[in-house]
Protein backbone atom coordinates (compact mmCIF):
# COMPACT_ATOMS: atom_id res chain seq x y z
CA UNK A 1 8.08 34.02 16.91
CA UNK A 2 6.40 30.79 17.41
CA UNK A 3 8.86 27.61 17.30
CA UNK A 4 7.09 24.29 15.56
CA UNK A 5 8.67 21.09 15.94
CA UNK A 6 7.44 18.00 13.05
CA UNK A 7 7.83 14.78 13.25
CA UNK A 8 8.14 13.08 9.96
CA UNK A 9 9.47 10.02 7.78
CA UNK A 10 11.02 9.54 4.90
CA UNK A 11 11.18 12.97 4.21
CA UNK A 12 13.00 12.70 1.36
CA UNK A 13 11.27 10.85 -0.94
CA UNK A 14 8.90 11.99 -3.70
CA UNK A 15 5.58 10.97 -2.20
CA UNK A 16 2.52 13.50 -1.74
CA UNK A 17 3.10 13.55 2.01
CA UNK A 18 7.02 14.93 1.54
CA UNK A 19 5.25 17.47 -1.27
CA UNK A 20 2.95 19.10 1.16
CA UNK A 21 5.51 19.36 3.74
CA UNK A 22 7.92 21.04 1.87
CA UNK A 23 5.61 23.50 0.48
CA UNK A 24 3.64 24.24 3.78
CA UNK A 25 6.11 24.45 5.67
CA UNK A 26 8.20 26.71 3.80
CA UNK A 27 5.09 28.71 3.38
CA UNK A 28 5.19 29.16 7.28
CA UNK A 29 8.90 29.68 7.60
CA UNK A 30 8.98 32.93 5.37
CA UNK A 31 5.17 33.84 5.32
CA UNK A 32 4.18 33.52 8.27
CA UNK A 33 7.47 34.03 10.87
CA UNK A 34 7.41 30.64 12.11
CA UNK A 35 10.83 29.36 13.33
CA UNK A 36 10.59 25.39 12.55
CA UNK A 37 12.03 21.96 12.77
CA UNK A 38 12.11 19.07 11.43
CA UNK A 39 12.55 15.69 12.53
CA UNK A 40 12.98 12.95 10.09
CA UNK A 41 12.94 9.35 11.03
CA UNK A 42 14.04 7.52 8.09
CA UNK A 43 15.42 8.31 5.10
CA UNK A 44 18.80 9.80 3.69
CA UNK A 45 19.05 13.70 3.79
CA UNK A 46 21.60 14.07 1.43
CA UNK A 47 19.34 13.20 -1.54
CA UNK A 48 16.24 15.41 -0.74
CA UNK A 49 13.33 14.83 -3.84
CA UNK A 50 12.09 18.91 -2.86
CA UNK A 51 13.10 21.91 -1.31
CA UNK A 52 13.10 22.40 2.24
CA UNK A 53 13.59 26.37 3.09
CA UNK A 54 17.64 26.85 4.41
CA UNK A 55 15.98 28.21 7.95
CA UNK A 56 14.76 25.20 8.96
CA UNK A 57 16.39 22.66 10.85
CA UNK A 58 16.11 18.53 9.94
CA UNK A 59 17.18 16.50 12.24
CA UNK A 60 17.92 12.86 10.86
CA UNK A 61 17.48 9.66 13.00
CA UNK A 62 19.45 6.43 11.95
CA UNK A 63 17.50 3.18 11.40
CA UNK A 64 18.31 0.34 12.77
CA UNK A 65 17.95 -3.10 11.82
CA UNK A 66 16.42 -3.56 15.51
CA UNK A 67 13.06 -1.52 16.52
CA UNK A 68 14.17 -1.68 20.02
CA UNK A 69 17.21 0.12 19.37
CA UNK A 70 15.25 2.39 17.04
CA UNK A 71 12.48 3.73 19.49
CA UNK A 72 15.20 3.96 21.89
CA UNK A 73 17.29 6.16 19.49
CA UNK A 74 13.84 8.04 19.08
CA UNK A 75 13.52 9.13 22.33
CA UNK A 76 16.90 10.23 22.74
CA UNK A 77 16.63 12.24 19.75
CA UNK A 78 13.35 13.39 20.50
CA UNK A 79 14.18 14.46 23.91
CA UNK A 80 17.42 16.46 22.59
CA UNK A 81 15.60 18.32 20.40
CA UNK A 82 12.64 19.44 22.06
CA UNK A 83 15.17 20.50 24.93
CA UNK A 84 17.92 22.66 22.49
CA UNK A 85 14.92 23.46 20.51
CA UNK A 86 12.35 24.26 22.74
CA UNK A 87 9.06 24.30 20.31
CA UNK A 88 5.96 25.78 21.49
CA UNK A 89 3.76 22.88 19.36
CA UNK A 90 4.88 19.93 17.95
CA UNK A 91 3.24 18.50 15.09
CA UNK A 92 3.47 14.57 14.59
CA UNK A 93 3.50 13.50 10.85
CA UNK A 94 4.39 9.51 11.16
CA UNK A 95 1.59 7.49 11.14
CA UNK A 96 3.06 4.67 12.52
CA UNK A 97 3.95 2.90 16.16
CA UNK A 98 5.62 6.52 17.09
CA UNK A 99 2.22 8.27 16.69
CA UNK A 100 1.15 6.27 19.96
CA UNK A 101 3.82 6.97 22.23
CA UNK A 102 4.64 10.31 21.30
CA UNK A 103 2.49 11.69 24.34
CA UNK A 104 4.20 10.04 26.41
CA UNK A 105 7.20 10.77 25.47
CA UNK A 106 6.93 14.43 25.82
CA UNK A 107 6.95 15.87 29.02
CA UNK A 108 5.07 19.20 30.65
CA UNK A 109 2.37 20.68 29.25
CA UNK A 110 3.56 21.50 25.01
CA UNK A 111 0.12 21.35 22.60
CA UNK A 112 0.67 18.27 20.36
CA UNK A 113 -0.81 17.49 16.74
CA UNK A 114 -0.78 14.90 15.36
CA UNK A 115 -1.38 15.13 11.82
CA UNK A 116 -2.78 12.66 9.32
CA UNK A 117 -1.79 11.99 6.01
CA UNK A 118 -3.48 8.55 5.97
CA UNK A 119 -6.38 6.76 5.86
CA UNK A 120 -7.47 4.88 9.62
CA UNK A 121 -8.33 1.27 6.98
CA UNK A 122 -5.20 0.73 5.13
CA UNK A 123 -4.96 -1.82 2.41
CA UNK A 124 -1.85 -4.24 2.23
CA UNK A 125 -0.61 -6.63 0.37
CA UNK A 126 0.64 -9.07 2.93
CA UNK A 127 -1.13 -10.61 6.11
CA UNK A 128 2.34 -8.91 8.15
CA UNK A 129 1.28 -5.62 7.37
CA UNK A 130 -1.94 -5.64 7.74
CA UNK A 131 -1.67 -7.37 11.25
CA UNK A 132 0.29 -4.37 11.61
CA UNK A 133 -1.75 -1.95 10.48
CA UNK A 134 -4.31 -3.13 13.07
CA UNK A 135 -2.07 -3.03 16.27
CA UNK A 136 -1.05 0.41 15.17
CA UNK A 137 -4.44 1.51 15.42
CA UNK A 138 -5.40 -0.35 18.03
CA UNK A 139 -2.22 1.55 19.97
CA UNK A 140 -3.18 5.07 18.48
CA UNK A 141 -6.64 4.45 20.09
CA UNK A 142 -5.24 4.47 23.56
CA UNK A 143 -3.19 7.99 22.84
CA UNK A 144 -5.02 9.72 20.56
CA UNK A 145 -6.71 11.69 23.21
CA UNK A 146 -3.99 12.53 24.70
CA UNK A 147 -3.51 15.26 21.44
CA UNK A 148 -4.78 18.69 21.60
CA UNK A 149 -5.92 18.27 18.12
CA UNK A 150 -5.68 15.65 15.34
CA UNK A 151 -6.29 16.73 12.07
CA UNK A 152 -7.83 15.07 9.28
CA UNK A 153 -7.79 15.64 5.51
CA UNK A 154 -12.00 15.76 5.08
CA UNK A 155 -14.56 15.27 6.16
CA UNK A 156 -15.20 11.84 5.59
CA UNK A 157 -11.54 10.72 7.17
CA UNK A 158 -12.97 12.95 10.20
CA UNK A 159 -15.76 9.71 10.36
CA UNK A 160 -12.87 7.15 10.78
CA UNK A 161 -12.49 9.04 14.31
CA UNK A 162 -14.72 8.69 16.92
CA UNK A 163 -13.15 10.99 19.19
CA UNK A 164 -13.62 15.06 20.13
CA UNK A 165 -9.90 16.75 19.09
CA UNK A 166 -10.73 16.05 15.56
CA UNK A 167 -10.19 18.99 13.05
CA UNK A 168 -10.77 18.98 8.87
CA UNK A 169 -7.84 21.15 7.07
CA UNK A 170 -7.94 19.67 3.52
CA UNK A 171 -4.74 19.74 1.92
CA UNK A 172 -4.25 22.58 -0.37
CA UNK A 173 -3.22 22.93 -4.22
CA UNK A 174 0.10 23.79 -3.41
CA UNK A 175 0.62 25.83 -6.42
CA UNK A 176 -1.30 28.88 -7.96
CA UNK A 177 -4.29 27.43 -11.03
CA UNK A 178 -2.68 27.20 -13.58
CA UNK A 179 -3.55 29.33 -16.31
CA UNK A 180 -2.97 26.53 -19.39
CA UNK A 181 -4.78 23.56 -19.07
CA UNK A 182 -4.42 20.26 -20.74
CA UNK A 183 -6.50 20.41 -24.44
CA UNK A 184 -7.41 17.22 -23.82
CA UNK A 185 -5.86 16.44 -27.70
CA UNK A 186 -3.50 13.81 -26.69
CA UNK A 187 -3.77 10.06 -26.58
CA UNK A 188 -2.59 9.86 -23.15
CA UNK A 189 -3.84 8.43 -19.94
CA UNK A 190 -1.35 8.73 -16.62
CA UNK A 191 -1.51 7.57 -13.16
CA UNK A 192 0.87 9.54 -10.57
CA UNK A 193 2.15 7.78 -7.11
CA UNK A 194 3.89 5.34 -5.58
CA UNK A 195 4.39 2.00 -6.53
CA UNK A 196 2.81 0.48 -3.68
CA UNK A 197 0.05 -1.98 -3.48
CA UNK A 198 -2.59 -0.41 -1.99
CA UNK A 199 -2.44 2.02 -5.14
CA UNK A 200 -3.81 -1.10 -7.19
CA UNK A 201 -1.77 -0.64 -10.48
CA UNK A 202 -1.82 -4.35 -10.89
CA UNK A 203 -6.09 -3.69 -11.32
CA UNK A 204 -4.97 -0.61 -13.90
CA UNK A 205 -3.13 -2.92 -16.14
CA UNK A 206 -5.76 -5.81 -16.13
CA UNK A 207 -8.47 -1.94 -16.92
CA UNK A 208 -6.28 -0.93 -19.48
CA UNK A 209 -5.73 -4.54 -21.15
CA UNK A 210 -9.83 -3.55 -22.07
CA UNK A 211 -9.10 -0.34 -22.70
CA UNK A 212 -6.28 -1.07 -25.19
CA UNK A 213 -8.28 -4.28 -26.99
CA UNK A 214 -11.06 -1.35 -28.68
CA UNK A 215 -7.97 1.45 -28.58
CA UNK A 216 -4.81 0.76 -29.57
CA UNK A 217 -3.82 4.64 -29.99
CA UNK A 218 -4.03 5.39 -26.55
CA UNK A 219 -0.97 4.95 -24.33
CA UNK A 220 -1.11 4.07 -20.75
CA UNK A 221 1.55 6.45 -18.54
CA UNK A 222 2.82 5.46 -14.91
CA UNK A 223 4.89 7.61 -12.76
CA UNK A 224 6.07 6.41 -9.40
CA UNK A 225 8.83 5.79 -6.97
CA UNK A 226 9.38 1.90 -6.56
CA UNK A 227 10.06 -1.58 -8.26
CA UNK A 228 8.12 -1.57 -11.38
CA UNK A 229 9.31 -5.18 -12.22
CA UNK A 230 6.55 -7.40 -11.33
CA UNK A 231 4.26 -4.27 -13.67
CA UNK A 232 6.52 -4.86 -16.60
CA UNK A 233 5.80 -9.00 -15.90
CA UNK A 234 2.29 -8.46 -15.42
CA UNK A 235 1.85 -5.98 -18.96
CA UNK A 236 3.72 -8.09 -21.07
CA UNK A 237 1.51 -11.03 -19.97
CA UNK A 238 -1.56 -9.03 -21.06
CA UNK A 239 0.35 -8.35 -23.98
CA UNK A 240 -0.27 -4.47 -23.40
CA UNK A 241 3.44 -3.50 -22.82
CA UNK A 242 3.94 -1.24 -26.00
CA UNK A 243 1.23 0.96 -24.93
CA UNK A 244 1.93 1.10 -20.97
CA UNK A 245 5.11 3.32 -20.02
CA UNK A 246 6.80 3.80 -16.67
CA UNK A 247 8.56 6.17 -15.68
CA UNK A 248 10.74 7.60 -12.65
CA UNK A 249 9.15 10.40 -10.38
CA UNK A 250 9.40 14.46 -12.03
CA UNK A 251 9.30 17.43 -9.70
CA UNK A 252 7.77 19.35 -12.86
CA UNK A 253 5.00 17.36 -12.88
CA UNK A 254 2.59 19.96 -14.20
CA UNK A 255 4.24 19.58 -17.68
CA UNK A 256 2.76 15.90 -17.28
CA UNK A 257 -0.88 16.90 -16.58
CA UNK A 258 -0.74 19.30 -19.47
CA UNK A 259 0.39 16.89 -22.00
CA UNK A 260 -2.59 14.22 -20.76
CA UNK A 261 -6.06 13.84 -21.13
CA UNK A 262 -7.44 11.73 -18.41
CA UNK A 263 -6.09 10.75 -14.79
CA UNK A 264 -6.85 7.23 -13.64
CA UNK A 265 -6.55 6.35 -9.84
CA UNK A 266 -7.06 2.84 -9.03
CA UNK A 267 -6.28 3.22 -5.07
CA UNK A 268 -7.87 0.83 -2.84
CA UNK A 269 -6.91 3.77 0.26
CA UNK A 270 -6.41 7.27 0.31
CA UNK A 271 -6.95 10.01 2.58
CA UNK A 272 -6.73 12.80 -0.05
CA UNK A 273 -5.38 12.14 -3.23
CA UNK A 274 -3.17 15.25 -3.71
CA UNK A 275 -2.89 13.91 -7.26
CA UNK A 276 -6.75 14.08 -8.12
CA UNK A 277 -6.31 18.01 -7.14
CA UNK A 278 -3.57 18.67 -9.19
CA UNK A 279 -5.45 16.84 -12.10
CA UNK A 280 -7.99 18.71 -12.62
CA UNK A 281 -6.53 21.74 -11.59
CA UNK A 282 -5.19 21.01 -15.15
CA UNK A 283 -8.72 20.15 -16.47
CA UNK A 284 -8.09 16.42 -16.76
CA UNK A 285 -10.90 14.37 -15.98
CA UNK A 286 -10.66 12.00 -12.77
CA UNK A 287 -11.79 8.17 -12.89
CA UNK A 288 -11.62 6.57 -9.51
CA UNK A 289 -12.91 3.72 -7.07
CA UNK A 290 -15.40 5.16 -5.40
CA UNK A 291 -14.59 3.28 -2.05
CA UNK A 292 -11.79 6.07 -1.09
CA UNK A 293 -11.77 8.86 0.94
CA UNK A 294 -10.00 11.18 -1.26
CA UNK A 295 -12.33 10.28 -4.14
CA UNK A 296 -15.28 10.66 -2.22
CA UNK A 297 -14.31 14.24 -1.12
CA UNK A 298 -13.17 15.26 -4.67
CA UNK A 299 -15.26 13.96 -7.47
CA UNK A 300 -19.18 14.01 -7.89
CA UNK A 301 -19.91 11.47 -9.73
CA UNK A 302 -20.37 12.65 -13.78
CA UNK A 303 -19.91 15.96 -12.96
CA UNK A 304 -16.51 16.66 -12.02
CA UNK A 305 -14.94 12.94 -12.76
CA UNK A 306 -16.09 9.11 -12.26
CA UNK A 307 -16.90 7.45 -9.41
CA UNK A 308 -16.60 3.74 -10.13
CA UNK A 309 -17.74 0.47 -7.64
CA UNK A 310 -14.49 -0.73 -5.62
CA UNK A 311 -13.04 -3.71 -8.07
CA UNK A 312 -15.50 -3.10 -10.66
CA UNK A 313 -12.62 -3.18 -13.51
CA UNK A 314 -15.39 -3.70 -16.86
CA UNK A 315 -17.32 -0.51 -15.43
CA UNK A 316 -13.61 1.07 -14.97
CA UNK A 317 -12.43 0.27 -18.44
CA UNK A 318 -15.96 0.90 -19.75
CA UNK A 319 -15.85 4.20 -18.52
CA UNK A 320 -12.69 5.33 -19.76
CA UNK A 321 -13.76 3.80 -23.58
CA UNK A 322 -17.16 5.88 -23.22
CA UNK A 323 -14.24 9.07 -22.31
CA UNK A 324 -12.33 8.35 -25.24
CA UNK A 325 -15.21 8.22 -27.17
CA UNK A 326 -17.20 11.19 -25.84
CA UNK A 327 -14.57 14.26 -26.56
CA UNK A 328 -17.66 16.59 -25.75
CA UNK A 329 -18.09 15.22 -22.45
CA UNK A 330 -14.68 14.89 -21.49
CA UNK A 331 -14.60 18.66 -22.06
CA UNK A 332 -17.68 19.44 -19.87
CA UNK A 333 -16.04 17.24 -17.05
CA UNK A 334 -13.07 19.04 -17.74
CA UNK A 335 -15.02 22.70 -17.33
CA UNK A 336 -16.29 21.41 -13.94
CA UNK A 337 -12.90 19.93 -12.51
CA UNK A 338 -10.96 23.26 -12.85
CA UNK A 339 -13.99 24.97 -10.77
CA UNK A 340 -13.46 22.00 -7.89
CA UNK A 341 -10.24 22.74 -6.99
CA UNK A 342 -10.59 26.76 -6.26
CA UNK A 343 -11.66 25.19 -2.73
CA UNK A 344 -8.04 24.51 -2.26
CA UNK A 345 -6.30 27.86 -2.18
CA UNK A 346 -3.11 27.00 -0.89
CA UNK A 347 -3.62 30.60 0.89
CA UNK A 348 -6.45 30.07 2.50
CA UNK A 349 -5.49 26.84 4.14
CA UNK A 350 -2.28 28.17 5.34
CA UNK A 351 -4.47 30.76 7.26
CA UNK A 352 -6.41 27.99 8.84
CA UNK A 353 -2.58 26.18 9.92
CA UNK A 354 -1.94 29.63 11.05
CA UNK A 355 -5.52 30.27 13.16
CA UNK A 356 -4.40 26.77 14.84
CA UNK A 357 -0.77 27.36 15.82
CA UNK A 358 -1.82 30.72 17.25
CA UNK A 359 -5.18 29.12 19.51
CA UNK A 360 -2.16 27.17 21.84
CA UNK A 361 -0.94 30.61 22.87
């Protein structure tokens, strides 16, 4: 039995990353014999958003107000569990300063991953972070060779990397096609994620401001983890706030897609978009900016979903008008998105996880 130690943050929140961990690893817990832990390095364990198997093992780390005190914690923690542990690969989820000094951190000779749930250009909101942002993969540039493989989400994140230990395993649609799909009969638009500003909801207001002028049946549904104050502000400014909801984060969120008839993603960065799969898994069209990676990899452009300039928000809200107004074509884009996603058999990518684990032996 092969022992995998993961590195990870905020592992219990409702975000895509915390989805696919949950599920995969599971997956290779009673599937595939794996013994595994998990180390989490923020976040409060007693209020876990998804199920984590009862075989593996978290391990929490503290935060502390100081970062000197928390890499130092870090490596404490680190070093105790790799040595009661003793994993045969360790897999680094955090994309953050702890990606670049994870090898060296670890001593002898263990195969390290370090996988990526995140795109290399980040978008922020503040000069902070995105000063940040840079360092971090400024740091990651002097380590990153130092993994035995670091794997990418597709292959257009795989062009962020300039380096040889890069490897594409998409992530997968972590649950079987569904057999219903949306009829596309409801007046109902939704956006899933994070309220976080690189997923540009302040741009789908201002899009669905035009949207709502020509169609005031439609409503506008947001579900996310975060403040959703300064959203509320800016929709009632635009005077669009009876036909834009918000709501909390739903682990049944296939109840959502089915009762929706378009998904609008107005992300200025993402690696994936494990959202876009699950869309049109459900037949929902996709409209997206066509500057991200996820969307890229996804959609073709009027054939499976919309492809739309970076900022463009007219052509945005134009396109989703000409939707509304084209229930033929929304059903032929519809057809084509359900075919899409059979390239994600959750299955078949767990076989690929599996082929990679078993090449350190």
């Amino acid at each position: 039995m092969q022992k995998l130690l993961y590195i990870t943050t905020n592992l219990n929140d409702s975000g895509g990353v915390s989805r696919i961990l949950s599920v995969k690893l599971n997956a290779l817990t009673k599937d595939f014999g794996y013994e595994v832990c998990i180390i989490n390095t923020k976040g409060n364990l007693s209020s876990m958003f998804y199920h984590f198997d009862k075989k593996i093992q978290i391990v929490s780390l503290s935060k502390s107000k100081s970062n000197i005190i928390n890499i130092a914690t870090y490596r404490k923690k680190l070093k105790r569990a790799i040595n009661n542990f003793n994993p045969d690969v360790i897999v680094n989820c955090d994309n953050g300063f702890k990606a670049s000094i994870l090898p060296y951190l670890v001593k002898g000779k263990r195969p390290l991953i370090y996988e990526r749930h995140c795109s290399r250009n980040i978008k922020s909101g503040t000069k902070i972070e995105t000063l940040k942002f840079k360092l971090s993969n400024r740091l990651l540039d002097f380590s990153i060779g130092k993994y035995n493989s670091v794997v990418v989400l597709s292959d257009y994140a795989k062009q962020e990397w300039d380096y040889n230990n890069i490897k594409v395993i998409s992530n997968p649609l972590w649950f079987k096609q569904p057999i219903m799909q949306s009829s596309l009969n409801d007046n109902v638009a939704i956006a899933v994620g994070r309220l976080a500003y690189e997923k540009g909801y302040d741009k789908l207001l201002k899009i669905w401001k035009i949207v709502n002028d020509k169609h005031t049946d439609w409503l506008l549904k947001i579900y996310g983890e975060g403040d959703n104050s300064q959203l509320k502000k800016l929709a009632k400014a635009l005077n669009i706030q009876n036909n834009v909801q918000f709501f909390e984060p739903i682990k049944d969120i296939e109840r959502i897609y089915l009762n929706a008839s378009m998904l609008l993603n107005t992300s200025s960065s993402e690696a994936f978009g494990l959202t876009l799969i699950e869309a049109m898994s459900y037949g929902l069209p996709v409209i997206s900016f066509k500057n991200t990676l996820g969307a890229k990899q996804n959609i073709v452009n009027n054939d499976n979903g919309f492809l739309i300039e970076e900022n463009n928000l007219a052509a945005y809200a134009n396109k989703i008008i000409w939707l509304i107004e084209n229930k033929q074509e929304m059903q032929r884009v519809s057809k084509n998105a359900i075919e899409n996603v059979k390239n994600y058999d959750f299955n078949a990518i767990m076989v690929q996880w599996h082929n990679l684990f078993q090449s350190f032996k």
